[in-house]
C-alpha atoms as a PDB file:
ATOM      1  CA  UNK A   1       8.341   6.741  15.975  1.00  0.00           C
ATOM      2  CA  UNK A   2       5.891   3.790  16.426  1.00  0.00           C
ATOM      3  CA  UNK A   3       2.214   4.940  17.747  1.00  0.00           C
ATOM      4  CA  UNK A   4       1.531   1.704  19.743  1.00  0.00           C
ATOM      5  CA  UNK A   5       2.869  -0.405  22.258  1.00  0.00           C
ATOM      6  CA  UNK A   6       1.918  -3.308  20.240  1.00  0.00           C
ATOM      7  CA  UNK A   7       4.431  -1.897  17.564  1.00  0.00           C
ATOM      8  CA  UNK A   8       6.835  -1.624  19.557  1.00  0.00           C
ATOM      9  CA  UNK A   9       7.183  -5.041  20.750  1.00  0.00           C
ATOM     10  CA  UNK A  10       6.832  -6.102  16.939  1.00  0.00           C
ATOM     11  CA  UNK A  11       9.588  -4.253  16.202  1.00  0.00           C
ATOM     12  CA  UNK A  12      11.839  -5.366  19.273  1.00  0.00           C
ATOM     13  CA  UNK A  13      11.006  -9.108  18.840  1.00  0.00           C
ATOM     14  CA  UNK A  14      11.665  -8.637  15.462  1.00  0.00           C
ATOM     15  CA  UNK A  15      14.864  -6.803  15.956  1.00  0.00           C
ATOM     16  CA  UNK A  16      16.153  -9.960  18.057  1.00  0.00           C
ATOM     17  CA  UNK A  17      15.646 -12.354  15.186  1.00  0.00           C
ATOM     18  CA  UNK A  18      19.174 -13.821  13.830  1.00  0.00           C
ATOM     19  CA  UNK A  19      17.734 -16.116  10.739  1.00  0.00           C
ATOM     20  CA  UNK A  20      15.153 -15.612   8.242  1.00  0.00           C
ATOM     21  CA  UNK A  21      12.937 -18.221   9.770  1.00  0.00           C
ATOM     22  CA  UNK A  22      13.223 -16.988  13.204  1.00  0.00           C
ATOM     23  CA  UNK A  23      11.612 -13.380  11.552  1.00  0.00           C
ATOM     24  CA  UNK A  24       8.873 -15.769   9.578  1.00  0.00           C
ATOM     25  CA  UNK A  25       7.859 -16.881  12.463  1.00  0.00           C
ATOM     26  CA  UNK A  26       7.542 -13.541  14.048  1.00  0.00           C
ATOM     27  CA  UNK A  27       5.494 -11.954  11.222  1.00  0.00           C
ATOM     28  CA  UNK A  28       3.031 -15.035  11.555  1.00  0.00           C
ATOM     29  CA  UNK A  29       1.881 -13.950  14.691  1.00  0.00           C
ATOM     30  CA  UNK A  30       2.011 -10.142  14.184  1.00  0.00           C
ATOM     31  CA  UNK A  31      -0.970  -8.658  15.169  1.00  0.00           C
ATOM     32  CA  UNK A  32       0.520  -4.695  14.920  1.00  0.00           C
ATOM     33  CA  UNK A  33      -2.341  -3.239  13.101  1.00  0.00           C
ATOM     34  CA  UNK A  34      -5.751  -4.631  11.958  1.00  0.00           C
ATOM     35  CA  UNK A  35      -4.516  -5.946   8.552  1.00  0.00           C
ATOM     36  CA  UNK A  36      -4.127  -9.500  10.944  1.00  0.00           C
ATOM     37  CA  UNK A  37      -7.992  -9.657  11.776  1.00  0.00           C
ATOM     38  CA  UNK A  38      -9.141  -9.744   7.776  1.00  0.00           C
ATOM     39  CA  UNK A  39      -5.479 -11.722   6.189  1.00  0.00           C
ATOM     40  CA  UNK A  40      -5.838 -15.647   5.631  1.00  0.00           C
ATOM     41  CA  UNK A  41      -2.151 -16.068   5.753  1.00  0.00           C
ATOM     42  CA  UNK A  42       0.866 -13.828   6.426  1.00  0.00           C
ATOM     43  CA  UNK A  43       3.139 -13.303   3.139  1.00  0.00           C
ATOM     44  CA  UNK A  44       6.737 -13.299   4.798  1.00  0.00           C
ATOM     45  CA  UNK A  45       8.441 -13.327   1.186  1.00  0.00           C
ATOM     46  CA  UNK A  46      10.576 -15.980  -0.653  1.00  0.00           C
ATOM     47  CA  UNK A  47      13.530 -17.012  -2.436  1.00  0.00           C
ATOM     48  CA  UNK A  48      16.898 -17.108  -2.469  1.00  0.00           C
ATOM     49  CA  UNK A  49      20.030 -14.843  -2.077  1.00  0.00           C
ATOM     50  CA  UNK A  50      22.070 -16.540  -4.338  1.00  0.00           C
ATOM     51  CA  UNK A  51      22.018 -13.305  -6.901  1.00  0.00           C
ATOM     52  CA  UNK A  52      22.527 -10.777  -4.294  1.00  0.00           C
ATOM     53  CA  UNK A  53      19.071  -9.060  -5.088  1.00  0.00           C
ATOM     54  CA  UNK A  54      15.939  -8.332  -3.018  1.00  0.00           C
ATOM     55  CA  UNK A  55      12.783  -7.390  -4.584  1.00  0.00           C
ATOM     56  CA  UNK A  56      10.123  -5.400  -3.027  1.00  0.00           C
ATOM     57  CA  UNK A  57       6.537  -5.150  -3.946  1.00  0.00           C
ATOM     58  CA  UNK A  58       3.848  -3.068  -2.384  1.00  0.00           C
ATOM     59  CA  UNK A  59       1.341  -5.498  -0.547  1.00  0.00           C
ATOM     60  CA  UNK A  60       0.069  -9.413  -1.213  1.00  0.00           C
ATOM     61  CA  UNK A  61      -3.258  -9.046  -2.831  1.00  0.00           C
ATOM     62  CA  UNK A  62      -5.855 -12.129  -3.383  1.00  0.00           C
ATOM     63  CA  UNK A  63      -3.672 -14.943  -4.525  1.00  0.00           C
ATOM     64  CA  UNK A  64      -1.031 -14.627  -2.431  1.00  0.00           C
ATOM     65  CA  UNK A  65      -3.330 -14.216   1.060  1.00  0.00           C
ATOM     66  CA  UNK A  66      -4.342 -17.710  -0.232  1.00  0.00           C
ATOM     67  CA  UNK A  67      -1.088 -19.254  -0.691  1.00  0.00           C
ATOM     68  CA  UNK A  68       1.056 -17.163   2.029  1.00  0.00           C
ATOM     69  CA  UNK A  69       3.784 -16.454  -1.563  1.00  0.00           C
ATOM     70  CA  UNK A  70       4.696 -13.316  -3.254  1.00  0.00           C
ATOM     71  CA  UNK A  71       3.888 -12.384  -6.566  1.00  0.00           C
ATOM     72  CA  UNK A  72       1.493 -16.413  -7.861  1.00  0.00           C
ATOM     73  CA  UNK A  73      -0.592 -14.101  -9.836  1.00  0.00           C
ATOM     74  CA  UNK A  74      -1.151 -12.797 -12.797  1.00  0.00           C
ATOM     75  CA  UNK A  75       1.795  -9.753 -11.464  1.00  0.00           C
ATOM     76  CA  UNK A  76       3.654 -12.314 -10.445  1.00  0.00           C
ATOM     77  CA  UNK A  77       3.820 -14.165 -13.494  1.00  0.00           C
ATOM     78  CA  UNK A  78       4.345 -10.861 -15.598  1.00  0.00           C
ATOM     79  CA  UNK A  79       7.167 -10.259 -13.095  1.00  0.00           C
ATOM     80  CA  UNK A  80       8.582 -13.714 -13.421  1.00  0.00           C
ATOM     81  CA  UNK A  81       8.879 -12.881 -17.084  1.00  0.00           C
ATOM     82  CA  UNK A  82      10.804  -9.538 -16.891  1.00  0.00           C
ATOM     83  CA  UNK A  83      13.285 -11.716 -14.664  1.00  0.00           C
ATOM     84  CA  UNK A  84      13.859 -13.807 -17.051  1.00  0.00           C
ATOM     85  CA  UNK A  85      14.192 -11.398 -19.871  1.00  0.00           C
ATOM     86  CA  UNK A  86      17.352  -9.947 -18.344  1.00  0.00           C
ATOM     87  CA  UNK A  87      18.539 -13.326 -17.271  1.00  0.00           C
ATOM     88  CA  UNK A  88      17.890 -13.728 -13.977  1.00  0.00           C
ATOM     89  CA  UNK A  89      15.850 -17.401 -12.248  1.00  0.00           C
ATOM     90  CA  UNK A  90      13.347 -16.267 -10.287  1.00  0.00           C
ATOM     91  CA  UNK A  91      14.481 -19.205  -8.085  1.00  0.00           C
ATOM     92  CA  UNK A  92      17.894 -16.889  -7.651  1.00  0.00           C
ATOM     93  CA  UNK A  93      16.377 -14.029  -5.941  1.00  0.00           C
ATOM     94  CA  UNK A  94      14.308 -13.311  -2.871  1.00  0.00           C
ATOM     95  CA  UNK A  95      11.237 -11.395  -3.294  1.00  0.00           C
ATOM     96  CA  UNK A  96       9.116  -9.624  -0.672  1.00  0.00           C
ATOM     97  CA  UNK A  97       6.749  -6.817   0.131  1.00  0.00           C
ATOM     98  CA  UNK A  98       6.373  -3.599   2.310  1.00  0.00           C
ATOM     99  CA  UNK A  99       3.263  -5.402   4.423  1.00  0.00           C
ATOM    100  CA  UNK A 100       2.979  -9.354   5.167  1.00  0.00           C
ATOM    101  CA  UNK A 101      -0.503  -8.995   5.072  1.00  0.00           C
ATOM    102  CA  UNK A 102      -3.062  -8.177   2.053  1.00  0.00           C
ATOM    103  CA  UNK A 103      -5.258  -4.834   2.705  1.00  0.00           C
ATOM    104  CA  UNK A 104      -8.630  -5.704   1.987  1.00  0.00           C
ATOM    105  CA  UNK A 105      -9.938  -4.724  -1.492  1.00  0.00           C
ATOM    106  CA  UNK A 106      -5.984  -4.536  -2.710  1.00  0.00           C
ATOM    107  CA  UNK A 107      -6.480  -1.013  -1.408  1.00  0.00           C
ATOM    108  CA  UNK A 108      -3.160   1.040  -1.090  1.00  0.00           C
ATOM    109  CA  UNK A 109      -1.322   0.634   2.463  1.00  0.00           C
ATOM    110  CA  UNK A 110      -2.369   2.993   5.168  1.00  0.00           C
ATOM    111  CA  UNK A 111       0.871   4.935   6.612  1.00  0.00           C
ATOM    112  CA  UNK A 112       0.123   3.586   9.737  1.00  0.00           C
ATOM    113  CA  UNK A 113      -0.068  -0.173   8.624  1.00  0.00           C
ATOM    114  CA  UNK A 114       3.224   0.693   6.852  1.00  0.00           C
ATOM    115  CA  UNK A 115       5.115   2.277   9.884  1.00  0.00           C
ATOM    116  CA  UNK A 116       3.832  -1.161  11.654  1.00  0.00           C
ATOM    117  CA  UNK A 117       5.565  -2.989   9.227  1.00  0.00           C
ATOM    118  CA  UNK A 118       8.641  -1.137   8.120  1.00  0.00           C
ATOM    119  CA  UNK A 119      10.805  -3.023  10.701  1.00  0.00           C
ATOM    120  CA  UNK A 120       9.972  -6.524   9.174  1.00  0.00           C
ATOM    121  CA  UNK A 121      11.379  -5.397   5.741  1.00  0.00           C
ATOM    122  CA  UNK A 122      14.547  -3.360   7.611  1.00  0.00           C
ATOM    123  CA  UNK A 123      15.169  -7.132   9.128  1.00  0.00           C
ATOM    124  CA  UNK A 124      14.577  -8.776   6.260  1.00  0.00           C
ATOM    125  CA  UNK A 125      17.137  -6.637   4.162  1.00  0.00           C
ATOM    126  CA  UNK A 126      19.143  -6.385   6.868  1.00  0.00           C
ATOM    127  CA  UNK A 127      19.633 -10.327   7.111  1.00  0.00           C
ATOM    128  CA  UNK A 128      19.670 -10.760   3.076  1.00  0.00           C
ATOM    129  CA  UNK A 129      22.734  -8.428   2.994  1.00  0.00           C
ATOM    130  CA  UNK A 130      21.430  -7.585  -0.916  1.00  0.00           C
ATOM    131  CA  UNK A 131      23.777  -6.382  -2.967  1.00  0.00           C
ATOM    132  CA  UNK A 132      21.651  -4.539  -4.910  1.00  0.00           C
ATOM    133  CA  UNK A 133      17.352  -3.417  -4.481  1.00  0.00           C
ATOM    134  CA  UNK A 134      14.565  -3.399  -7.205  1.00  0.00           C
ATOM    135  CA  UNK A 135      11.439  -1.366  -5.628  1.00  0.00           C
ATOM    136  CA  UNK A 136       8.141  -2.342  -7.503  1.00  0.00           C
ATOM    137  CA  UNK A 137       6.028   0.841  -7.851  1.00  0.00           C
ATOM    138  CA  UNK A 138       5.779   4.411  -5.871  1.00  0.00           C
ATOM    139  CA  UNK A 139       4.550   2.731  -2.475  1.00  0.00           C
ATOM    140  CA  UNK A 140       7.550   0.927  -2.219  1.00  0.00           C
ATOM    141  CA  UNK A 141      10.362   2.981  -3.221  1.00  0.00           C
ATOM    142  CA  UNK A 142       9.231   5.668  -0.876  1.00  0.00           C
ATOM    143  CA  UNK A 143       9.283   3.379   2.234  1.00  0.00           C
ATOM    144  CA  UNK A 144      12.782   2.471   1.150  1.00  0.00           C
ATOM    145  CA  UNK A 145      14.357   5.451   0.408  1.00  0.00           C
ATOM    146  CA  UNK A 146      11.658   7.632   2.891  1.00  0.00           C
ATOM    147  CA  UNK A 147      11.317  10.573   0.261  1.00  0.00           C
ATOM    148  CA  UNK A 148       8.196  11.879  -1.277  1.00  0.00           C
ATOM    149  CA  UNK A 149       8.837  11.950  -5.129  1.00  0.00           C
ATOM    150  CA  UNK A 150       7.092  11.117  -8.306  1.00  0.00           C
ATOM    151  CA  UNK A 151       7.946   7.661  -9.759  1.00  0.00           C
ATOM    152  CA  UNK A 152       9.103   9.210 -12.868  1.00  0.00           C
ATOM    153  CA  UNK A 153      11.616  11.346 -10.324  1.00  0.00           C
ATOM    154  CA  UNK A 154      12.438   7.701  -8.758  1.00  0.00           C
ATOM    155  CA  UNK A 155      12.890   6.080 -12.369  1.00  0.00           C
ATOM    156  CA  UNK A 156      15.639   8.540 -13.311  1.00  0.00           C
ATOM    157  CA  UNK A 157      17.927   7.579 -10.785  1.00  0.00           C
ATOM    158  CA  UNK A 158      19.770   5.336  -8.597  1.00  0.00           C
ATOM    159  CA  UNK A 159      19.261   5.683  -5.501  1.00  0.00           C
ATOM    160  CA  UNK A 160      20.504   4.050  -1.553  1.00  0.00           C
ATOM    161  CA  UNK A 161      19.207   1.885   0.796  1.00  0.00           C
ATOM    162  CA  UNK A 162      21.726   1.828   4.131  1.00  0.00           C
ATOM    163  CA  UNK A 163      24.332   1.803   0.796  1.00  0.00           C
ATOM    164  CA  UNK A 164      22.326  -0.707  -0.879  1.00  0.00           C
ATOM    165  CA  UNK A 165      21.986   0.687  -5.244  1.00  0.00           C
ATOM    166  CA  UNK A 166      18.233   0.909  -5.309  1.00  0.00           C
ATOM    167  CA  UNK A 167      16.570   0.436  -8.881  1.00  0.00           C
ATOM    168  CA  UNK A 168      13.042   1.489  -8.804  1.00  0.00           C
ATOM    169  CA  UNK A 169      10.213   0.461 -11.809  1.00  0.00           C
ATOM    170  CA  UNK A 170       6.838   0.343 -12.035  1.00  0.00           C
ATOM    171  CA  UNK A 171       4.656  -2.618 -10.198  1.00  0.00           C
ATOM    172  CA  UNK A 172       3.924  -5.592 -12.601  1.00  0.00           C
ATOM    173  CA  UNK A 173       0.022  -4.970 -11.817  1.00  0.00           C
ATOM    174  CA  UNK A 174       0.238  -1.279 -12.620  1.00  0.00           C
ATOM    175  CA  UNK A 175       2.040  -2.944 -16.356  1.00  0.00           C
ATOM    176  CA  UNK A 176      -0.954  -4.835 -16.648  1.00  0.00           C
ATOM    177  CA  UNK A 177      -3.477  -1.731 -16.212  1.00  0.00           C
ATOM    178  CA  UNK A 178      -1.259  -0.024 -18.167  1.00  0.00           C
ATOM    179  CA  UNK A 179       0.589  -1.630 -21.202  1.00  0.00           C
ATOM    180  CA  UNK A 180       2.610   0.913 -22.512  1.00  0.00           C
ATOM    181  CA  UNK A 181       4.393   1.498 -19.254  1.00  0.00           C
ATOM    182  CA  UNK A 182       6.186  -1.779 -20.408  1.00  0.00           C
ATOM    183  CA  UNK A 183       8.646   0.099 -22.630  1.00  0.00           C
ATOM    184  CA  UNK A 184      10.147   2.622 -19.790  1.00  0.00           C
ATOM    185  CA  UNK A 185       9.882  -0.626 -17.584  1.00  0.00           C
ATOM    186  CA  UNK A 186      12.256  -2.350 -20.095  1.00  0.00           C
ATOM    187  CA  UNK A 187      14.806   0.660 -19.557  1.00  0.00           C
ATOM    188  CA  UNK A 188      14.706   0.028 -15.759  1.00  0.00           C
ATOM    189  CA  UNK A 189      15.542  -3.534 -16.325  1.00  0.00           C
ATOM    190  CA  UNK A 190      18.164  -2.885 -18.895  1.00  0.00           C
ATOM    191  CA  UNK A 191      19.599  -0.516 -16.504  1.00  0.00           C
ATOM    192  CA  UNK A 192      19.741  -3.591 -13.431  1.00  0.00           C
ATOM    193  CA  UNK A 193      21.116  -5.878 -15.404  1.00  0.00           C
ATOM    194  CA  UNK A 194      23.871  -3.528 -16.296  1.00  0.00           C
ATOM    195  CA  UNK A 195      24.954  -3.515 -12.262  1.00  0.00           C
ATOM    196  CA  UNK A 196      24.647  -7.118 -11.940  1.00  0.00           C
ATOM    197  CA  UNK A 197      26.723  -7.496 -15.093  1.00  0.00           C
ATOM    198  CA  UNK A 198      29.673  -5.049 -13.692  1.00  0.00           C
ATOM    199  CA  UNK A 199      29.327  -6.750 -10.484  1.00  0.00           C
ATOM    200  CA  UNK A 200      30.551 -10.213 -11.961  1.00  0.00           C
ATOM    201  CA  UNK A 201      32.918  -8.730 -13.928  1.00  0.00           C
END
């Protein structure tokens, strides 16, 4: 359950939204936790639903509290290019993240903050109707699938969203600290494109 009262209107608005930009709009003015006080712009999330699949990052960090878009730096340009290496436009898919608004530092989300937010991304999803989910990094696939686990427990499997096939892989920023994390990433890829490909047959 939601702490505060402020929350809890959040979530109700937010519950009462029947588009996409309805919800947008909502986020912008969010002020559920103090993320709002330090952010420059809200990052709602973009794209398109034309593939059927949602992906969901962590938080925005620098870049995209500037622009108010997921995923314009370097991570986001790294994660452009697994996309593509599996054949999927960018353009084709709408990307998002657990919180609409960057922590400062790029520190990891508080629970709290992520409580505050969790009914945003429910919406979100809920409005997308995804066929399938790819969870960037520990952070995320938790708050979707609301287990504790290791990401190489997460990584082995395939989990559900609400029915939704979630594919989980490490966060394009953690590839960059990390290089050789690229390899098992590959595998995760390999292993969406195979449901995408069964799903058109």
């Amino acid at each position: 359950k939601l702490k505060s009262a402020k929350s809890r209107k959040a979530v109700e608005m937010e519950i009462k939204a029947g588009s996409l930009m309805e919800l947008k709009n909502i986020v912008a003015d969010c002020k559920s936790c103090g993320l709002h006080a330090t952010r420059k712009n809200t990052v709602f999330g973009s794209g398109s639903d034309k593939d059927k699949l949602v992906i969901i990052g962590e938080a925005p960090g620098a870049d995209e509290d500037e622009s108010g878009e997921p995923f314009v730096g370097r991570a986001g340009q790294l994660l452009t290019k697994m996309l593509s290496a599996i054949g999927i436009e960018r353009d084709n898919v709408f990307i998002c993240n657990v919180l609409k608004c960057r922590p400062p530092n790029n520190r990891d989300p508080l629970p709290e903050e992520i409580k505050n937010c969790s009914g945003y991304l429910d919406k979100q999803l809920e409005l997308l109707k995804p066929n399938y989910i790819l969870a960037l990094g520990r952070i995320a696939a938790v708050r979707l699938l609301n287990k504790e686990a290791t990401m190489k427990d997460l990584r082995e499997n395939i989990h559900s969203y609400k029915g939704i096939p979630v594919i989980v892989t490490y966060h394009p920023s953690a590839l960059l600290r990390n290089p050789n994390w690229k390899y098992p990433a590959w595998d995760d890829l390999k292993k969406l494109k195979e449901l995408l490909d069964k799903a058109k047959g």
